[in-house]
PDB file of N, CA and C in Angstrom:
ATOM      1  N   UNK A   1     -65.773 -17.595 -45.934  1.00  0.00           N
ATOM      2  CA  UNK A   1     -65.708 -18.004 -44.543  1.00  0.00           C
ATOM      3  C   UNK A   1     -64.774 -19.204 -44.354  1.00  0.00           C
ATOM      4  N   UNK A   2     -64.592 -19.825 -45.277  1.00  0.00           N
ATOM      5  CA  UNK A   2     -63.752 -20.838 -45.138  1.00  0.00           C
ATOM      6  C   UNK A   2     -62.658 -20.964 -45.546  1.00  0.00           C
ATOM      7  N   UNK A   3     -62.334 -19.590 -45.832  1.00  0.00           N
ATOM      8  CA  UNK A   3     -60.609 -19.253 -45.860  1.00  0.00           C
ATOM      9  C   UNK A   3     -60.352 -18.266 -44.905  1.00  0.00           C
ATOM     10  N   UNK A   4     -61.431 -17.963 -43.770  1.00  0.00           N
ATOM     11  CA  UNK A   4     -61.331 -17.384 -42.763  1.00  0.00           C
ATOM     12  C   UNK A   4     -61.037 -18.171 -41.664  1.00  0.00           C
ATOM     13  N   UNK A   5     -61.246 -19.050 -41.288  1.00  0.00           N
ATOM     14  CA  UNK A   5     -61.868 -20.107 -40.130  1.00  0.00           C
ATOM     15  C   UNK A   5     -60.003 -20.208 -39.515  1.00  0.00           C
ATOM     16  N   UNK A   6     -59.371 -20.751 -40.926  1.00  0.00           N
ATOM     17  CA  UNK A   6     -58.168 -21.219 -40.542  1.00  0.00           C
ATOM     18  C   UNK A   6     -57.264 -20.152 -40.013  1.00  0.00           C
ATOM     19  N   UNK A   7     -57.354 -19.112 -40.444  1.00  0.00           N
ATOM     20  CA  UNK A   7     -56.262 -17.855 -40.206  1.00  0.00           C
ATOM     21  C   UNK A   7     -56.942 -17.349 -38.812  1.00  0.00           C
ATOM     22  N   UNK A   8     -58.108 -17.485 -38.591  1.00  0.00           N
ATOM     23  CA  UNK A   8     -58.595 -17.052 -36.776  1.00  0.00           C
ATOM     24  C   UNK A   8     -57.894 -17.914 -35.924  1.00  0.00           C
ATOM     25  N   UNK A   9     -58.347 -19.743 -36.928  1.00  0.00           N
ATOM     26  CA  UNK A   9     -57.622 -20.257 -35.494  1.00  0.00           C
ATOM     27  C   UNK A   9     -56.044 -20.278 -35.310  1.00  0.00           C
ATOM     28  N   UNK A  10     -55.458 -19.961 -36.471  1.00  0.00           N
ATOM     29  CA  UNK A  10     -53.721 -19.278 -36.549  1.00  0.00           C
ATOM     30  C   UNK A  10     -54.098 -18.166 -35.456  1.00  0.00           C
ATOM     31  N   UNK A  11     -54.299 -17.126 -35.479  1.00  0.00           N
ATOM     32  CA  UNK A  11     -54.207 -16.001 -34.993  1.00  0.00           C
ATOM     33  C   UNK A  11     -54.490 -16.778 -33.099  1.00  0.00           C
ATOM     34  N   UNK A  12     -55.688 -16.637 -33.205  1.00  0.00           N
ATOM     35  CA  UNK A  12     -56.338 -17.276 -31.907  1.00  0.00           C
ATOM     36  C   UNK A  12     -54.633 -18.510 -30.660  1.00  0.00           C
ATOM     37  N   UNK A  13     -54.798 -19.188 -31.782  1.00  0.00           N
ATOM     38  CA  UNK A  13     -53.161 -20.158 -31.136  1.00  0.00           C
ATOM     39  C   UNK A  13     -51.719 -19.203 -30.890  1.00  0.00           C
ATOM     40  N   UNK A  14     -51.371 -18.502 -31.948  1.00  0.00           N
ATOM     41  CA  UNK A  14     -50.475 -18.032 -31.790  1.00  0.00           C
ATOM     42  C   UNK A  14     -50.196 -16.915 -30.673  1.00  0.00           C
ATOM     43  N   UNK A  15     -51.451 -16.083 -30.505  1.00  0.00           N
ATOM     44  CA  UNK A  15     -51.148 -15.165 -29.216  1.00  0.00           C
ATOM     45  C   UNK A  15     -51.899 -15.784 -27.984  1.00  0.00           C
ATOM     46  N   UNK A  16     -52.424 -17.072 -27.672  1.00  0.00           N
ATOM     47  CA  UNK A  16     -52.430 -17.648 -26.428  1.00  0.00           C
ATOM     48  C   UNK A  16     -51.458 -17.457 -25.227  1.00  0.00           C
ATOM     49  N   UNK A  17     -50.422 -17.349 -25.662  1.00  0.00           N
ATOM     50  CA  UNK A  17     -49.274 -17.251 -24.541  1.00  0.00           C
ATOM     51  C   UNK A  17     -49.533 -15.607 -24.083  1.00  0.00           C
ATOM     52  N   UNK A  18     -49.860 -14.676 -24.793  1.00  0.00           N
ATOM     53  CA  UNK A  18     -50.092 -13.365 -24.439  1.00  0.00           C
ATOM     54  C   UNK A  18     -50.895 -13.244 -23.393  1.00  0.00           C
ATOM     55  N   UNK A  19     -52.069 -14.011 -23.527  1.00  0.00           N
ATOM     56  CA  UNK A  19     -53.682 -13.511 -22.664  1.00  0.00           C
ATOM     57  C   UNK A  19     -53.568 -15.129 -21.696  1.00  0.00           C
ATOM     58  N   UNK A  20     -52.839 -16.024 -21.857  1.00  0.00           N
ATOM     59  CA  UNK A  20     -52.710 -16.729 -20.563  1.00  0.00           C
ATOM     60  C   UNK A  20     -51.741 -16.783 -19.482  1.00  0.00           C
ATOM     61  N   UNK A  21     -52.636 -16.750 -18.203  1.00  0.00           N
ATOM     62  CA  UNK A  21     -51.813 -16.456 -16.991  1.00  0.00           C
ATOM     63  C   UNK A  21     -51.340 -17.093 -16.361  1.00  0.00           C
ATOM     64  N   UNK A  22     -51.557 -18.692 -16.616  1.00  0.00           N
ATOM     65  CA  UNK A  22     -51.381 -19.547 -16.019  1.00  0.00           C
ATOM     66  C   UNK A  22     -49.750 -20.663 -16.591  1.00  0.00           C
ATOM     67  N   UNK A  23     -49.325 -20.450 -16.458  1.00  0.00           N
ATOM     68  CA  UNK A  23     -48.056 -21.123 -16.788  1.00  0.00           C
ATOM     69  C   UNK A  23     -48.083 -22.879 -17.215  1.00  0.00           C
ATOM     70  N   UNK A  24     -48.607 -23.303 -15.677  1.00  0.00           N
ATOM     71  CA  UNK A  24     -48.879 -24.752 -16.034  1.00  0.00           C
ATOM     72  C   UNK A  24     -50.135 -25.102 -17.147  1.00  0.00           C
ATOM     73  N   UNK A  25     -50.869 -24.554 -17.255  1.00  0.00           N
ATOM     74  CA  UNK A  25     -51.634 -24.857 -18.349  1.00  0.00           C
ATOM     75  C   UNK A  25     -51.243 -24.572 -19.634  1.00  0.00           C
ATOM     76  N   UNK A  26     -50.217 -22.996 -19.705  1.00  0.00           N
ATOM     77  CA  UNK A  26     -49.426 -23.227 -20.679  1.00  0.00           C
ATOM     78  C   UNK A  26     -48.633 -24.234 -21.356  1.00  0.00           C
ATOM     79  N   UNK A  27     -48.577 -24.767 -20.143  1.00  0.00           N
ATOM     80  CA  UNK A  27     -47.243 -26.084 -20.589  1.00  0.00           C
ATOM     81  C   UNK A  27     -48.007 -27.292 -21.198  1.00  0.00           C
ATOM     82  N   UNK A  28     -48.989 -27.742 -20.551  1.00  0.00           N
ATOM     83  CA  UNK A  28     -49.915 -28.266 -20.816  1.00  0.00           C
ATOM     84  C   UNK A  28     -49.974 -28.364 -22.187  1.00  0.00           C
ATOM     85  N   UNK A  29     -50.779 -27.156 -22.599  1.00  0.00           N
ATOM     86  CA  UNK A  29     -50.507 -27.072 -23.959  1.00  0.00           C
ATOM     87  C   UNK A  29     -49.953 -27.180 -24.946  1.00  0.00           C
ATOM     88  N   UNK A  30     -48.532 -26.893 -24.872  1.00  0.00           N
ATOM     89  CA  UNK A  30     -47.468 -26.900 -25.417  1.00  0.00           C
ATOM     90  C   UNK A  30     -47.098 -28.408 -25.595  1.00  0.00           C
ATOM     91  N   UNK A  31     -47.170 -29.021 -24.376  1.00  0.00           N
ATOM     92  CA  UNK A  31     -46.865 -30.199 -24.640  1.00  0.00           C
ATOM     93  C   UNK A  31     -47.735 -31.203 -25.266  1.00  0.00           C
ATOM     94  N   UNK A  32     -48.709 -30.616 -24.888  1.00  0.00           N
ATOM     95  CA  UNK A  32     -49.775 -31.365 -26.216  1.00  0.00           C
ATOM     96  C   UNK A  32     -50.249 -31.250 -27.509  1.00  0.00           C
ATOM     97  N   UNK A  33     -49.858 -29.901 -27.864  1.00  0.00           N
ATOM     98  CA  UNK A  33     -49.532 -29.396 -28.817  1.00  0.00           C
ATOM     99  C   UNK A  33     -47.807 -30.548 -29.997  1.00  0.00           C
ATOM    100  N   UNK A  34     -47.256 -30.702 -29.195  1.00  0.00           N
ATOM    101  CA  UNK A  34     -45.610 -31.698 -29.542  1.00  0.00           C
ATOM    102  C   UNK A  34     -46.243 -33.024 -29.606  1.00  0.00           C
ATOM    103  N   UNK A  35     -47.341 -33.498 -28.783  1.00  0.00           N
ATOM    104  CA  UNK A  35     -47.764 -35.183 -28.829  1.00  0.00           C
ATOM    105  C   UNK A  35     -48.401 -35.357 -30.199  1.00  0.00           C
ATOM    106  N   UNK A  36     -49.473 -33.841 -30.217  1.00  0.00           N
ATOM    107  CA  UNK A  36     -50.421 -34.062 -31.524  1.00  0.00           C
ATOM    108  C   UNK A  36     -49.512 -33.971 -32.741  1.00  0.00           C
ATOM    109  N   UNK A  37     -48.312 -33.255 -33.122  1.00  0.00           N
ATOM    110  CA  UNK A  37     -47.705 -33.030 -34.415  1.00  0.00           C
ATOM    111  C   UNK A  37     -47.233 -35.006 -34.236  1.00  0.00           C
ATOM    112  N   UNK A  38     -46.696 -35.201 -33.347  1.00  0.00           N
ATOM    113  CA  UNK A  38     -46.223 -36.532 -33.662  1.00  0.00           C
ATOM    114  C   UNK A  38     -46.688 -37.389 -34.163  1.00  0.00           C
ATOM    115  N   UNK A  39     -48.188 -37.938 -33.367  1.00  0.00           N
ATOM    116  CA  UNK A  39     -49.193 -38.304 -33.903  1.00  0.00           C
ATOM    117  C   UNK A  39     -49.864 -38.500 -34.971  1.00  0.00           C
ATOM    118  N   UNK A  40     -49.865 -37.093 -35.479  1.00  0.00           N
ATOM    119  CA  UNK A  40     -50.037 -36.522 -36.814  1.00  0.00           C
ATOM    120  C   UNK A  40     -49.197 -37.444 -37.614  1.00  0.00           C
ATOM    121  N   UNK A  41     -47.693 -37.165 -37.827  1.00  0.00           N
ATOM    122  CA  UNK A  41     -46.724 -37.479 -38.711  1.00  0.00           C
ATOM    123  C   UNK A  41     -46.801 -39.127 -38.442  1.00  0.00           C
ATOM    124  N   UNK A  42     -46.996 -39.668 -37.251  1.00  0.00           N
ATOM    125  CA  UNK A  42     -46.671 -41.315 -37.330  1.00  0.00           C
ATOM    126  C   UNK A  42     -47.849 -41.408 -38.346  1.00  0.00           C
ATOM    127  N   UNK A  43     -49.115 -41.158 -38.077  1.00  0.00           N
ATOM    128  CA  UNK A  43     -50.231 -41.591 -38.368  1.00  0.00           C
ATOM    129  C   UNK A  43     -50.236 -41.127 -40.384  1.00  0.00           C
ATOM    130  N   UNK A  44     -49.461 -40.485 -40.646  1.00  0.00           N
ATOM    131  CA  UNK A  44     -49.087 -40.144 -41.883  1.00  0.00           C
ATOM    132  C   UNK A  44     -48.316 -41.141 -42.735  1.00  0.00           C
ATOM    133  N   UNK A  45     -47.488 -41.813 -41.441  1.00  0.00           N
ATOM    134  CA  UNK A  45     -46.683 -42.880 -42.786  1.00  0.00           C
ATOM    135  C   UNK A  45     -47.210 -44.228 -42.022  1.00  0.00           C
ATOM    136  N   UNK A  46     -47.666 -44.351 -40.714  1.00  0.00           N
ATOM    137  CA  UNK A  46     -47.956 -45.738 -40.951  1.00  0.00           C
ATOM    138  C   UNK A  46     -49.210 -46.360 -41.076  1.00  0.00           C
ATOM    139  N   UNK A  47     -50.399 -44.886 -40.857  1.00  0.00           N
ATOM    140  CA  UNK A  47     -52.049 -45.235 -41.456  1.00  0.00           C
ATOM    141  C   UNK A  47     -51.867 -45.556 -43.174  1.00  0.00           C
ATOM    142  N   UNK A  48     -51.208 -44.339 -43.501  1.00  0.00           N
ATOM    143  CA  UNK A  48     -51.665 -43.876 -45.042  1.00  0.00           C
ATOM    144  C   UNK A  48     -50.576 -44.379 -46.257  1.00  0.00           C
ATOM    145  N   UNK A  49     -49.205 -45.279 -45.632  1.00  0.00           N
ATOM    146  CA  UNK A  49     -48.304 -45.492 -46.213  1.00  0.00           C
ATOM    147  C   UNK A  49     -47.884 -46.762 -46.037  1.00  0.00           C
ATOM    148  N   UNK A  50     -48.079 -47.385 -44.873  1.00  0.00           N
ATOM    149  CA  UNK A  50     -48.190 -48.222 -44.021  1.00  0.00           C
ATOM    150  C   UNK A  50     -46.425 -49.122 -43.727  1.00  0.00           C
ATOM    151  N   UNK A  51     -45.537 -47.894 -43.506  1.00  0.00           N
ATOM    152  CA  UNK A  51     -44.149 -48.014 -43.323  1.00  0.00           C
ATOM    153  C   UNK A  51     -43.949 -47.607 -42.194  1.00  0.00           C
ATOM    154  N   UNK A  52     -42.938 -48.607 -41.647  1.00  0.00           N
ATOM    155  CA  UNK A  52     -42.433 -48.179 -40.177  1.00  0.00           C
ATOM    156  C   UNK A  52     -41.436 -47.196 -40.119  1.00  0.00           C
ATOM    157  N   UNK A  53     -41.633 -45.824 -39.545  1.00  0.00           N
ATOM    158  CA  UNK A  53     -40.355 -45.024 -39.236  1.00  0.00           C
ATOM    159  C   UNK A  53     -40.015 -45.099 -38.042  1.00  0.00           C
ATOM    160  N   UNK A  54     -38.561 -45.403 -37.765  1.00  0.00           N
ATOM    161  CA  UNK A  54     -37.898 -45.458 -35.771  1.00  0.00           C
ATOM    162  C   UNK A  54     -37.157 -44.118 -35.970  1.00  0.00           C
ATOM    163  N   UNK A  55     -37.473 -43.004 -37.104  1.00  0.00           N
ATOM    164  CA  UNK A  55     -36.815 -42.116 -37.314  1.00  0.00           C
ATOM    165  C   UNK A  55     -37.510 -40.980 -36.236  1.00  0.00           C
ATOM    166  N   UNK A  56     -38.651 -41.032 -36.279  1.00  0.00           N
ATOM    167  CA  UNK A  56     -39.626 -40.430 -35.610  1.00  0.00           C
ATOM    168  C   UNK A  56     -39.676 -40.433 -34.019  1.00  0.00           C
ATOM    169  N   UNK A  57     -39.236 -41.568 -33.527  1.00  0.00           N
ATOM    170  CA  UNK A  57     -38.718 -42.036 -32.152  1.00  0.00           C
ATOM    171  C   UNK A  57     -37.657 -41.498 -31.817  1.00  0.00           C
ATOM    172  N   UNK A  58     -36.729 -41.666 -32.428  1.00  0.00           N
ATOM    173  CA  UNK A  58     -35.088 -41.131 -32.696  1.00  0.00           C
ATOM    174  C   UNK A  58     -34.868 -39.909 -31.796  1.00  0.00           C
ATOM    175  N   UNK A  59     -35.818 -38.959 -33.497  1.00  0.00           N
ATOM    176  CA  UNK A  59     -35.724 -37.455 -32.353  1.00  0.00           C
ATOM    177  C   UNK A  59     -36.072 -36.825 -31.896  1.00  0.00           C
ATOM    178  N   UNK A  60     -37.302 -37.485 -31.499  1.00  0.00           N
ATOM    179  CA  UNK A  60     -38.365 -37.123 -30.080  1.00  0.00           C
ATOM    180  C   UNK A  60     -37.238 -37.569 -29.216  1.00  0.00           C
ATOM    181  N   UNK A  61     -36.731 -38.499 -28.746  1.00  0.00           N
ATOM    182  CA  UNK A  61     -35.465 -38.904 -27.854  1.00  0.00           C
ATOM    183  C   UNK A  61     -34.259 -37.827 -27.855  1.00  0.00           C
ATOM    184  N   UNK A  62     -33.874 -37.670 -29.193  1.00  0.00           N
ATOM    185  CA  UNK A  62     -32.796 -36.786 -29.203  1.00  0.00           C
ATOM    186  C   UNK A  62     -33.202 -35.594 -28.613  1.00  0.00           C
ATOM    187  N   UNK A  63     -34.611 -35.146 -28.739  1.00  0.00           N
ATOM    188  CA  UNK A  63     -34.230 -33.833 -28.679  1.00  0.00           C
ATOM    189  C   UNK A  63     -34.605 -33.711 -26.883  1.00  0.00           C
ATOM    190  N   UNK A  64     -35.483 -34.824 -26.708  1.00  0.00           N
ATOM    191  CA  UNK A  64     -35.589 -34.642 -24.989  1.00  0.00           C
ATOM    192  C   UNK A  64     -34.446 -34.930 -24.114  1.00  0.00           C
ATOM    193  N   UNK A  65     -33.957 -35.673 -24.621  1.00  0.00           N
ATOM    194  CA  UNK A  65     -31.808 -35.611 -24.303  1.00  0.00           C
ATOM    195  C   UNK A  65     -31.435 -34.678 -24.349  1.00  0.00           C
ATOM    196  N   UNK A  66     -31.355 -33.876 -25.104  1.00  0.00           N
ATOM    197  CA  UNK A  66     -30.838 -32.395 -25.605  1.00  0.00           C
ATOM    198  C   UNK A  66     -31.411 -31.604 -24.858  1.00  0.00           C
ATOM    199  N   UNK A  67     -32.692 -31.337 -24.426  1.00  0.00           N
ATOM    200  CA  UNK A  67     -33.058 -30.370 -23.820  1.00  0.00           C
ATOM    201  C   UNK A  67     -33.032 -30.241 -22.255  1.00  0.00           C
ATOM    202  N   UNK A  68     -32.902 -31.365 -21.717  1.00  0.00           N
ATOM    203  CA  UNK A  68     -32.581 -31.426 -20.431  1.00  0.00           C
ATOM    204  C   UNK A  68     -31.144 -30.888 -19.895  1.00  0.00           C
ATOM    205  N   UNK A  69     -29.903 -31.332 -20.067  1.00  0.00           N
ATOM    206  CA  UNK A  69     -28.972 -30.519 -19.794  1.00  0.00           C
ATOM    207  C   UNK A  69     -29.365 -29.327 -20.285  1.00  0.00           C
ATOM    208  N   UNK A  70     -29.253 -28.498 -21.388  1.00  0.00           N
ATOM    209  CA  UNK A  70     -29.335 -27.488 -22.076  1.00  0.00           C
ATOM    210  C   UNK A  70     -30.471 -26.734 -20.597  1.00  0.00           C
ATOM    211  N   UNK A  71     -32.192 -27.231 -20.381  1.00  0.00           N
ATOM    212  CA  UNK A  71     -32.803 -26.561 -19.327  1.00  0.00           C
ATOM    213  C   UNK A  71     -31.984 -26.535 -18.033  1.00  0.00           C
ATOM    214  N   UNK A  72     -31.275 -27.703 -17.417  1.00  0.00           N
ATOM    215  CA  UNK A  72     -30.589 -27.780 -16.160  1.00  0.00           C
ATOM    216  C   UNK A  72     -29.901 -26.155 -15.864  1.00  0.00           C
ATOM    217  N   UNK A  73     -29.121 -26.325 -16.783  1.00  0.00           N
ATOM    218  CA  UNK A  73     -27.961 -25.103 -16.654  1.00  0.00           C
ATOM    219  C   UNK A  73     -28.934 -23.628 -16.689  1.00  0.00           C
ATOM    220  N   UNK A  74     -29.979 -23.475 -17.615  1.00  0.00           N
ATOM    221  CA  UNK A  74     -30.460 -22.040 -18.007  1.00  0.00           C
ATOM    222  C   UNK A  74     -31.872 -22.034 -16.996  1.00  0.00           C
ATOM    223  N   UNK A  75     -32.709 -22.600 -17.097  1.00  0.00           N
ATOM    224  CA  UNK A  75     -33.887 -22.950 -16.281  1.00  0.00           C
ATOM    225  C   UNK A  75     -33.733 -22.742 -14.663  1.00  0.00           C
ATOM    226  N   UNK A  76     -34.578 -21.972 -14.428  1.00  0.00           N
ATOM    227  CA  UNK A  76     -34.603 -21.737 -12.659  1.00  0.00           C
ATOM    228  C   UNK A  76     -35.758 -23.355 -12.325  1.00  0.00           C
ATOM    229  N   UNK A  77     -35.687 -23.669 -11.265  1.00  0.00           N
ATOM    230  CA  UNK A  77     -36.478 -24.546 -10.373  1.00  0.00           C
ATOM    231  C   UNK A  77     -37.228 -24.067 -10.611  1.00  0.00           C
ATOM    232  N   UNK A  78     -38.705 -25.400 -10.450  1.00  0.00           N
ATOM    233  CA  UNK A  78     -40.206 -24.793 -10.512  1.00  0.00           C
ATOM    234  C   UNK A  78     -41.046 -24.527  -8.856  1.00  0.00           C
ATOM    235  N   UNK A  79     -39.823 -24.801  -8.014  1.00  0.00           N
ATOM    236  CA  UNK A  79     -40.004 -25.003  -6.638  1.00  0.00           C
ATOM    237  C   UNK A  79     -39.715 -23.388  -6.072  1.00  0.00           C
TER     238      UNK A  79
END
């Protein structure tokens, strides 16, 4: 059972987007889903290692830079 638990909740996460109808709660998710990995990884080197990374800042920045033009142009309005 406890090499079951993990592969349900794989399965269970991964086809969420299938059986939900709701878009904004999708997003929701998603985006909290991106806060928790971060979280995760800071809390990895500066709980358990206790080193500062600004690497981690970097390209959370880079990539929300990046993705804004990139959505502008391809992305319809949510209006």
């Amino acid at each position: 059972m406890k090499r079951a638990l993990p592969a349900i909740w794989l399965v269970v996460l991964l086809t969420i987007p299938l059986w939900l109808q709701d878009q904004y709660i999708l997003h929701v998710l998603i985006t909290t889903g991106i806060f928790i990995i971060a979280a995760m990884s800071l809390n990895l080197l500066l709980g358990y290692t206790g080193q500062l990374s600004l690497g981690h800042v970097a390209f959370f920045g880079i990539g929300a830079y990046a993705s804004a033009p990139a959505c502008s142009s391809a992305c319809s309005s949510p209006a």
